[in-house]
C-alpha atoms as a PDB file:
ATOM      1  CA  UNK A   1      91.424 325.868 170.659  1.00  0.00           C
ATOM      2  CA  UNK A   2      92.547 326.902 167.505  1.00  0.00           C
ATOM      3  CA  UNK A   3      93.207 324.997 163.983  1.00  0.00           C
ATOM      4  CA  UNK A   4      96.353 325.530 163.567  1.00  0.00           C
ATOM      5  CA  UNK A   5      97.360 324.213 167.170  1.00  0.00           C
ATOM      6  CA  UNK A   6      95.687 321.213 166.334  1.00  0.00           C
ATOM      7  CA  UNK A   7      97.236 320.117 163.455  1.00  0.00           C
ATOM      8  CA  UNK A   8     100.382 321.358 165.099  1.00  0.00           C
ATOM      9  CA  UNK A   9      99.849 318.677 167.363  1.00  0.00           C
ATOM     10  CA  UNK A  10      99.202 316.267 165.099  1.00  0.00           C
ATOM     11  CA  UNK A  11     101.910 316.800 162.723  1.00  0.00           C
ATOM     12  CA  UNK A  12     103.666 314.596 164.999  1.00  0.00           C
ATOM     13  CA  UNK A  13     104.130 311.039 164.605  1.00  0.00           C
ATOM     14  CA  UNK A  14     104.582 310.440 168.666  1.00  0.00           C
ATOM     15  CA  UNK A  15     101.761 312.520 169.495  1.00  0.00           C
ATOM     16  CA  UNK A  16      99.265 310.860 167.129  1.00  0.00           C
ATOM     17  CA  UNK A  17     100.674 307.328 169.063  1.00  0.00           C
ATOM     18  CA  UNK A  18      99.573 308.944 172.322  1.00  0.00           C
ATOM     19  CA  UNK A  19      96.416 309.616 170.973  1.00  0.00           C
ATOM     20  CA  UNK A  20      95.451 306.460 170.026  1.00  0.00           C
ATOM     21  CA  UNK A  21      96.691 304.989 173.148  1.00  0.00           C
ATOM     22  CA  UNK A  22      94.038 307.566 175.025  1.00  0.00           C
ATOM     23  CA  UNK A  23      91.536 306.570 172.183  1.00  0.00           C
ATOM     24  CA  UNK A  24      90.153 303.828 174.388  1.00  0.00           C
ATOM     25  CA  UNK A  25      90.534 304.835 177.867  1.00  0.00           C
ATOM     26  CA  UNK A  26      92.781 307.389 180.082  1.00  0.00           C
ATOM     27  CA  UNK A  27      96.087 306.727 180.994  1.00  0.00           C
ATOM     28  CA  UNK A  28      98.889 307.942 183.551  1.00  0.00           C
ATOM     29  CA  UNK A  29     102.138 309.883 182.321  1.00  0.00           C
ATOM     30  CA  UNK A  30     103.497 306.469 183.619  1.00  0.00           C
ATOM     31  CA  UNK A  31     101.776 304.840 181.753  1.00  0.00           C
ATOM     32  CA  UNK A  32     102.185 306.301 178.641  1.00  0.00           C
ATOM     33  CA  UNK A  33     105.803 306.544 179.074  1.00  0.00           C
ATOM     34  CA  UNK A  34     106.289 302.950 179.780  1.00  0.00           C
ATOM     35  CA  UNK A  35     105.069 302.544 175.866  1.00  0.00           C
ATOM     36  CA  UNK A  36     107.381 304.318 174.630  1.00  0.00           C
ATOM     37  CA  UNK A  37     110.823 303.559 176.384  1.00  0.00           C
ATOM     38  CA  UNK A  38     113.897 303.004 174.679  1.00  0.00           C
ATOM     39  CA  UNK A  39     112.234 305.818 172.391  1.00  0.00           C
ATOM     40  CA  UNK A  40     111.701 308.288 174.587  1.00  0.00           C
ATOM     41  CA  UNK A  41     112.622 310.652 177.968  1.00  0.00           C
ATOM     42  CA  UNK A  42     109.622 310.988 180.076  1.00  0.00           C
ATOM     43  CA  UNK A  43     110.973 314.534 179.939  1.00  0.00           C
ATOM     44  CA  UNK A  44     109.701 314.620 175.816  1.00  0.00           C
ATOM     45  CA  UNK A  45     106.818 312.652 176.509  1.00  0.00           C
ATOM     46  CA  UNK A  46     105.554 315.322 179.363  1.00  0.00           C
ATOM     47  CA  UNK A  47     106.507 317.974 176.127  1.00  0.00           C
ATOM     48  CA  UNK A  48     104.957 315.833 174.000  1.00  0.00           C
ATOM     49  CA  UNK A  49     101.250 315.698 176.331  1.00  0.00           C
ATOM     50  CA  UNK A  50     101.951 319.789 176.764  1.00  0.00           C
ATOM     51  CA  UNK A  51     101.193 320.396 173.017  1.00  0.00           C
ATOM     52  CA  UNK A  52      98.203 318.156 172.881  1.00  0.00           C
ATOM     53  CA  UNK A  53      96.749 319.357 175.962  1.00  0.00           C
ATOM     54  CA  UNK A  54      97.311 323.109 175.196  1.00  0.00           C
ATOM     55  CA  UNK A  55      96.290 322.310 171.438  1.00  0.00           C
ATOM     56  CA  UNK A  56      92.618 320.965 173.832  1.00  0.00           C
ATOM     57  CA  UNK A  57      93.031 317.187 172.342  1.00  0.00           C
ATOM     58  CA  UNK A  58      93.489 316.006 175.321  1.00  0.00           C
ATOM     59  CA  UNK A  59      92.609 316.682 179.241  1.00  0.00           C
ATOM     60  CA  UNK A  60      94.886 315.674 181.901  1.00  0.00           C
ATOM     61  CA  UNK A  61      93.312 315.413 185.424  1.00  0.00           C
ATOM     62  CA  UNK A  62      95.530 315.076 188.821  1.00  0.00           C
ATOM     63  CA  UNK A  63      94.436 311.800 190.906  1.00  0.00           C
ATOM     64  CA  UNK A  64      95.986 311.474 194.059  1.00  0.00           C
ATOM     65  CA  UNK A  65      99.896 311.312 193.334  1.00  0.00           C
ATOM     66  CA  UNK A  66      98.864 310.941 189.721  1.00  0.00           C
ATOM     67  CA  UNK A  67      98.377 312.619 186.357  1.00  0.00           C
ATOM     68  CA  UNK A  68      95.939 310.925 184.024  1.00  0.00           C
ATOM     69  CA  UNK A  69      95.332 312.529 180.682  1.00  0.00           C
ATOM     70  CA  UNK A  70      92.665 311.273 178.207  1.00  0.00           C
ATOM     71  CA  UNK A  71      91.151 312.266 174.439  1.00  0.00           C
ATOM     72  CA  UNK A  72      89.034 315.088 173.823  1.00  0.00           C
ATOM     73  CA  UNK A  73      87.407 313.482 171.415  1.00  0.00           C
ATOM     74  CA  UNK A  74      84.434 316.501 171.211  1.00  0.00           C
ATOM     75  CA  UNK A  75      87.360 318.936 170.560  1.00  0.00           C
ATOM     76  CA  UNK A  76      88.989 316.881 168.108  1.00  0.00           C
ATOM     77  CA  UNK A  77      86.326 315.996 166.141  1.00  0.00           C
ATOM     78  CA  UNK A  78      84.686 319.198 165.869  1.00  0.00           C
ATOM     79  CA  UNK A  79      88.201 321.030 165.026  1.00  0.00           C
ATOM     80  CA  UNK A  80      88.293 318.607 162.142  1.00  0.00           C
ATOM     81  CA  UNK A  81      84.840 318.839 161.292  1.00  0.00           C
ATOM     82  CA  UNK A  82      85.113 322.315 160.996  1.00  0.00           C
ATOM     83  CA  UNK A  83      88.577 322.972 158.835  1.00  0.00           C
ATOM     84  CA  UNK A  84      87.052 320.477 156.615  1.00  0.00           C
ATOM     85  CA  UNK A  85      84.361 322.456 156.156  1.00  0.00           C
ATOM     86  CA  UNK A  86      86.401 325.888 155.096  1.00  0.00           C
ATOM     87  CA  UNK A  87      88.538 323.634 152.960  1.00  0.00           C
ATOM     88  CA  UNK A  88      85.971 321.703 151.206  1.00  0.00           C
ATOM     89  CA  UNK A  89      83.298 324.533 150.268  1.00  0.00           C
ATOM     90  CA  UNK A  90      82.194 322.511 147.564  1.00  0.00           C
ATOM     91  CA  UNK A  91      80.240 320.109 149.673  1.00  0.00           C
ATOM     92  CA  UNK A  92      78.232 323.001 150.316  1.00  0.00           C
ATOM     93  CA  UNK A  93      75.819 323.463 147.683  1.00  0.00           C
ATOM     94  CA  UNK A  94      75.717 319.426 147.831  1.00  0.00           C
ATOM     95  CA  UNK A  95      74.619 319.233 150.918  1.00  0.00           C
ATOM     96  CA  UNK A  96      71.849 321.922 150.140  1.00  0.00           C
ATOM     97  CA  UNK A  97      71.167 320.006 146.862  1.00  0.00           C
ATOM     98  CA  UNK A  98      70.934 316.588 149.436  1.00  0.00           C
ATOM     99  CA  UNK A  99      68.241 318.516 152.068  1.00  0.00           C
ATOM    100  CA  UNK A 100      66.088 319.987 149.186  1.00  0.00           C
ATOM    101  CA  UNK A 101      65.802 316.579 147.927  1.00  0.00           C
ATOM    102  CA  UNK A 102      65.081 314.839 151.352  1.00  0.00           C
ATOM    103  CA  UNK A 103      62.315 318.237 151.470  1.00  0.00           C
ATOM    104  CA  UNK A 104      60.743 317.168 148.298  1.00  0.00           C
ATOM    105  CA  UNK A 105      60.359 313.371 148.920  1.00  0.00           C
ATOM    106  CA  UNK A 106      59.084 314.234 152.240  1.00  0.00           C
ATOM    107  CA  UNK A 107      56.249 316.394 151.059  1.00  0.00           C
ATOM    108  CA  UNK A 108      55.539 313.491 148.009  1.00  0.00           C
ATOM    109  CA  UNK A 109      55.204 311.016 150.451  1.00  0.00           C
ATOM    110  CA  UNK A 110      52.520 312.882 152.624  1.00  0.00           C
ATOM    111  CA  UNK A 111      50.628 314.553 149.962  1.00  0.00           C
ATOM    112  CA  UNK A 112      50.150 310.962 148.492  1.00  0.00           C
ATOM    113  CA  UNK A 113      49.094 309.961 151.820  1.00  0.00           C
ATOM    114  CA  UNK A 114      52.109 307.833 152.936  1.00  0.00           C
ATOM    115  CA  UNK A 115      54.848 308.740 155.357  1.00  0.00           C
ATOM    116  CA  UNK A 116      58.020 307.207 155.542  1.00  0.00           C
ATOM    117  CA  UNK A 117      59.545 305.065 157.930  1.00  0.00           C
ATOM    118  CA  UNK A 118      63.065 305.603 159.929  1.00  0.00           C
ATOM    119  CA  UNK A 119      64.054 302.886 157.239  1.00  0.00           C
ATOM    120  CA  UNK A 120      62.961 304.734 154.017  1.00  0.00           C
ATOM    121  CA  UNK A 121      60.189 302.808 153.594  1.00  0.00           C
ATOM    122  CA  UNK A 122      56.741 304.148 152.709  1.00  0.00           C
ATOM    123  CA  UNK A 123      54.219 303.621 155.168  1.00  0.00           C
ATOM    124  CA  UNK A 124      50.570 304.099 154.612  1.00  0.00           C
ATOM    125  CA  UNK A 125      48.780 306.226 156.636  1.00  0.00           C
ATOM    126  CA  UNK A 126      45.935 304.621 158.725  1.00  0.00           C
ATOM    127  CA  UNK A 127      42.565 306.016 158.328  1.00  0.00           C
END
């Protein structure tokens, strides 16, 4: 899956609607069609569900006489994750800055003889 297939897929205003219809649970071509008649040929709508699924949002399974497609949501969220990433470099050192930080108060807290919670909140250590 690449980047730019994604966001090909999602410069569309129909194919982000399909996605959020499959954000919640799988659907049939049917079924997806039936959403968007009067607006659309199932003929577009199986063009439409070709981009996504060759872009890897979405997988489409055969069930019998049926084709049910659903979100990738691994694939999409990690294709986003990532181009963020290369666009934003600046979060970069912040993030570093954020862990060395979390480091430090870590090691305060257990050479004073505390550790701290899942909370945040310094525990003593029992002795």
């Amino acid at each position: 899956m690449s980047v730019e297939k994604v966001f090909e897929a999602l410069a569309s205003a129909h194919r982000r609607r399909i996605l959020a219809y499959l954000s919640k649970t799988d659907m049939t071509a049917g079924e997806i069609g039936e959403r968007f008649a009067g607006i659309m040929s199932q003929p577009a709508i199986s063009k439409h569900l070709s981009v996504l699924e060759h872009a890897g949002v979405v997988w489409r399974q055969k069930r019998g006489m049926n084709v049910h497609y659903g979100l990738n949501e691994e694939a999409l969220a990690g294709t986003l994750v990532h181009f963020l990433a290369e666009v934003c470099p600046v979060s970069r050192p912040l993030k570093r800055e954020s862990a060395a930080a979390a480091r430090r108060k870590r090691e305060a807290l257990t050479a004073g003889g505390a550790t701290e919670a899942g909370d945040g909140t310094r525990v003593a250590k029992k002795g």
